[in-house]
Protein backbone atom coordinates (compact mmCIF):
# COMPACT_ATOMS: atom_id res chain seq x y z
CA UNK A 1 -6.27 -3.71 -14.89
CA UNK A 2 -8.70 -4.89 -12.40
CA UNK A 3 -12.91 -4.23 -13.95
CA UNK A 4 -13.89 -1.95 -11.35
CA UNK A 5 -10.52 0.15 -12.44
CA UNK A 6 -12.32 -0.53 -16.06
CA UNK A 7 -15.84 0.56 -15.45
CA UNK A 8 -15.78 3.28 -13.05
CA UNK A 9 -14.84 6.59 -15.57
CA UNK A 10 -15.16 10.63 -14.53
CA UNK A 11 -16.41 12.56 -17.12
CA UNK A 12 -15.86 10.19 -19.67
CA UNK A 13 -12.19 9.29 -18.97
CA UNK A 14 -10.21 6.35 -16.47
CA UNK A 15 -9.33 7.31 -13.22
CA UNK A 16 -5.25 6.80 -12.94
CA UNK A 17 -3.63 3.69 -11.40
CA UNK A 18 -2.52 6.07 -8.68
CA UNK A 19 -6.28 6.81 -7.11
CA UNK A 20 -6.94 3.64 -6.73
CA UNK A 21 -3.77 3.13 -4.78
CA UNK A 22 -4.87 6.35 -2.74
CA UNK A 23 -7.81 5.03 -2.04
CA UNK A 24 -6.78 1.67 -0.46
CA UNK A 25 -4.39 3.32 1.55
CA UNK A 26 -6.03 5.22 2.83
CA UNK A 27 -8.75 2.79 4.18
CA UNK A 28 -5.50 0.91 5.24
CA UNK A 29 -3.75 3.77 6.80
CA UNK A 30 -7.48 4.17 9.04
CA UNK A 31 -6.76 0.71 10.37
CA UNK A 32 -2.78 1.57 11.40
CA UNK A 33 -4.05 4.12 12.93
CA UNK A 34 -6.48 2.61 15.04
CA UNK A 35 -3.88 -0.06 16.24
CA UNK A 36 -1.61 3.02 16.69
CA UNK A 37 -4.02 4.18 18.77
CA UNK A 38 -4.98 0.93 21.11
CA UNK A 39 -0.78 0.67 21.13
CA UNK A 40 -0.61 4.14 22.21
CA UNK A 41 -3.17 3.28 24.94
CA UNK A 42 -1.45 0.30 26.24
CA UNK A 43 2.19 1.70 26.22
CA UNK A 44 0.77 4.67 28.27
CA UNK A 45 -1.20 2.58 30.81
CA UNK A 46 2.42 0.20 31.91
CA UNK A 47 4.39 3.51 31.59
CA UNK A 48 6.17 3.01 28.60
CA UNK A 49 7.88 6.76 27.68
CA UNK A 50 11.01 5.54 25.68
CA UNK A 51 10.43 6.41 22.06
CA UNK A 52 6.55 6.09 22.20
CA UNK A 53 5.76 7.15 18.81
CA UNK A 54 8.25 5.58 17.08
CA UNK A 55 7.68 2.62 18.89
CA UNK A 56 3.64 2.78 18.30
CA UNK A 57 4.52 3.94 14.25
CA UNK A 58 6.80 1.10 13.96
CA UNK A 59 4.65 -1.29 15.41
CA UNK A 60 1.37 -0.34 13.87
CA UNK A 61 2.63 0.13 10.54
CA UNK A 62 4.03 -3.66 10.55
CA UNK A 63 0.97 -4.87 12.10
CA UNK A 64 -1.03 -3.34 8.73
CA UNK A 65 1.13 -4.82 6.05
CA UNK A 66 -1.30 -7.81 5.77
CA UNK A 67 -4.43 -5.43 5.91
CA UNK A 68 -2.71 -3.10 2.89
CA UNK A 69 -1.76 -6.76 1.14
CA UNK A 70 -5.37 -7.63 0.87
CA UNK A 71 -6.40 -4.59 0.20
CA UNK A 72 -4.24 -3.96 -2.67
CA UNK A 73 -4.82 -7.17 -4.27
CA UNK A 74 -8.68 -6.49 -4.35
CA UNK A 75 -8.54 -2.67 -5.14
CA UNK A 76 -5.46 -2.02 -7.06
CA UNK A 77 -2.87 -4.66 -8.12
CA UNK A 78 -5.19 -7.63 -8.50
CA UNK A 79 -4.20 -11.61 -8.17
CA UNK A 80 -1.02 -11.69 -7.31
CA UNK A 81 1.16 -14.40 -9.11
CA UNK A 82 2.35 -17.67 -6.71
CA UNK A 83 1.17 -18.49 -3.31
CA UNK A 84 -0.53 -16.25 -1.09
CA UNK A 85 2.68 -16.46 1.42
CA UNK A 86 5.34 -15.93 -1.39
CA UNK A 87 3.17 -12.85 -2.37
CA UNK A 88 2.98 -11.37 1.53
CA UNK A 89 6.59 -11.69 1.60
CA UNK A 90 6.77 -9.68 -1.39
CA UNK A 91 5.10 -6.76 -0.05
CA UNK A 92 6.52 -7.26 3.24
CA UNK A 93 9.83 -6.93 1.74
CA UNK A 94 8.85 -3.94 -0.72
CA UNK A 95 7.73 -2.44 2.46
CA UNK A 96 10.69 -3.25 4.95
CA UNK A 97 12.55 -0.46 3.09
CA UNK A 98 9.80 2.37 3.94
CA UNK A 99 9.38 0.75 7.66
CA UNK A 100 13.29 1.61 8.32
CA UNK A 101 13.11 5.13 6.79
CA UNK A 102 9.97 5.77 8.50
CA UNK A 103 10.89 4.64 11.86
CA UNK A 104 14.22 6.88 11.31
CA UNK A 105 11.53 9.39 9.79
CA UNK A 106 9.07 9.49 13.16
CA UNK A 107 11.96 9.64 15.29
CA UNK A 108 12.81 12.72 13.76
CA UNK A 109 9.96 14.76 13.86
CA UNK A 110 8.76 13.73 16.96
CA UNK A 111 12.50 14.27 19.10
CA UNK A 112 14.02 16.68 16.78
CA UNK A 113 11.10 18.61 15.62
CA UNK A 114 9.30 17.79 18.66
CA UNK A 115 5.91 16.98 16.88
CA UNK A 116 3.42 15.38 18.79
CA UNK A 117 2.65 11.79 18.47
CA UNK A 118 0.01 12.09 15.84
CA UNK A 119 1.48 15.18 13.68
CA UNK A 120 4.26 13.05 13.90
CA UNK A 121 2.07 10.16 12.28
CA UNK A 122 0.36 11.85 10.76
CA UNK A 123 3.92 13.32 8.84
CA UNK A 124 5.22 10.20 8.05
CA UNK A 125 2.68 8.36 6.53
CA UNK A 126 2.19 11.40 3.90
CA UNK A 127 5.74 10.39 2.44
CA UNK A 128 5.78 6.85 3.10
CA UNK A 129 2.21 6.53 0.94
CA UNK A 130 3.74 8.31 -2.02
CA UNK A 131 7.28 5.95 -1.31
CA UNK A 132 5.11 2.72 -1.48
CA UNK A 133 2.97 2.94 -4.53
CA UNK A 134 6.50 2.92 -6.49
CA UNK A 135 8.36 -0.24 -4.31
CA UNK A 136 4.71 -2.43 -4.52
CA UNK A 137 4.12 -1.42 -8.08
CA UNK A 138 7.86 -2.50 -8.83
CA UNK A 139 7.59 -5.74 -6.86
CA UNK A 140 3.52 -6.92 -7.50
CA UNK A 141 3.52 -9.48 -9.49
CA UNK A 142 0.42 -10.45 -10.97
CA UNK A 143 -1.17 -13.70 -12.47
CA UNK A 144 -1.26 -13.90 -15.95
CA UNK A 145 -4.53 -13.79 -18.16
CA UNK A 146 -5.74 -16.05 -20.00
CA UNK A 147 -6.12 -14.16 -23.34
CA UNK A 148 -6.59 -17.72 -25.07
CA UNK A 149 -10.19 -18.85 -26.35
CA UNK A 150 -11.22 -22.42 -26.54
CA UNK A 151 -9.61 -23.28 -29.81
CA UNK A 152 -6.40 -22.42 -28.04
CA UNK A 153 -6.28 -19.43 -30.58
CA UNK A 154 -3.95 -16.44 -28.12
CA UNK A 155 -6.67 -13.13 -28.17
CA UNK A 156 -4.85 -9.77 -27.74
CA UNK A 157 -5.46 -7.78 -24.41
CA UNK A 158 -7.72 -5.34 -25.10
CA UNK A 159 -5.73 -2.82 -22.57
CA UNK A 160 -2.31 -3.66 -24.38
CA UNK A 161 -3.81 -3.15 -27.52
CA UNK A 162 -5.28 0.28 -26.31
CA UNK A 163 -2.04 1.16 -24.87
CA UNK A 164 -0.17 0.33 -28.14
CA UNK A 165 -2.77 2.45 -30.18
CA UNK A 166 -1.51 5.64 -27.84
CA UNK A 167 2.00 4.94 -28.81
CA UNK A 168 1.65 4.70 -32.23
């Protein structure tokens, strides 16, 4: 558990895992959609009609996978374990699962339902949010504490400990 996650409480209890998650989403769902938008703009201007908002979804949500990386790491997951790469491919590859189903997804509403381009955004990333916090918090690995004091002598976690005392 990251120490903001720690510290920050409402009404005397901690907020769930998943808000935090929310929360970094959606600042990273605010950036997809403003390089949905400039993609949008371009693909208009040459003349572009072929699947535009699948194109721009697919595009745009790739593009934001290494905003949503960092942003996890600092607001929800924390350090991730290994190199910085190994770690991008991680989520990249969590994520390549929700990128296919949400392409197949946009096309979908948008043809089919015949939403416009940003209902039919706006659609998909609802489902694909929910989708994601499951695959990254199945594939994050983070770095390991060190619960060990100078003597070498192992210290318990003090949120495993509090975890085992709800078991029990």
């Amino acid at each position: 558990m990251l120490e903001h996650q720690e510290k920050v409480r409402l009404c005397g209890f901690r907020i769930p895992h998943y808000f935090w998650y929310m929360l970094s989403g959606i600042l990273c769902d605010v950036c997809q959609f403003g390089i949905d938008s400039m993609l949008f703009s371009v693909i208009t201007n040459v003349g572009w009609e072929w699947e535009k908002p699948t194109v721009c979804w697919t595009l745009s949500y790739t593009a934001s996978i290494m905003i949503r990386h960092t942003s996890h790491r600092y607001i929800v997951f924390g350090e991730f374990e290994g190199s910085y790469c190994a770690s991008l491919g991680r989520t990249y590859l969590a994520y390549s699962t929700s990128i296919v189903l949400s392409m197949i997804s946009n096309h979908v509403i948008s043809n089919l339902l015949m939403f416009t381009h940003y209902q039919a955004w706006f659609t998909t990333m609802l489902w694909t949010g929910i989708l994601n916090y499951f695959l990254l918090k199945a594939s994050w690995r983070a770095k390991a504490k060190d619960t060990s004091n100078s003597k070498g002598v192992v210290k318990p976690d003090p949120v495993e400990e509090e975890e085992d005392s709800r078991m029990v």
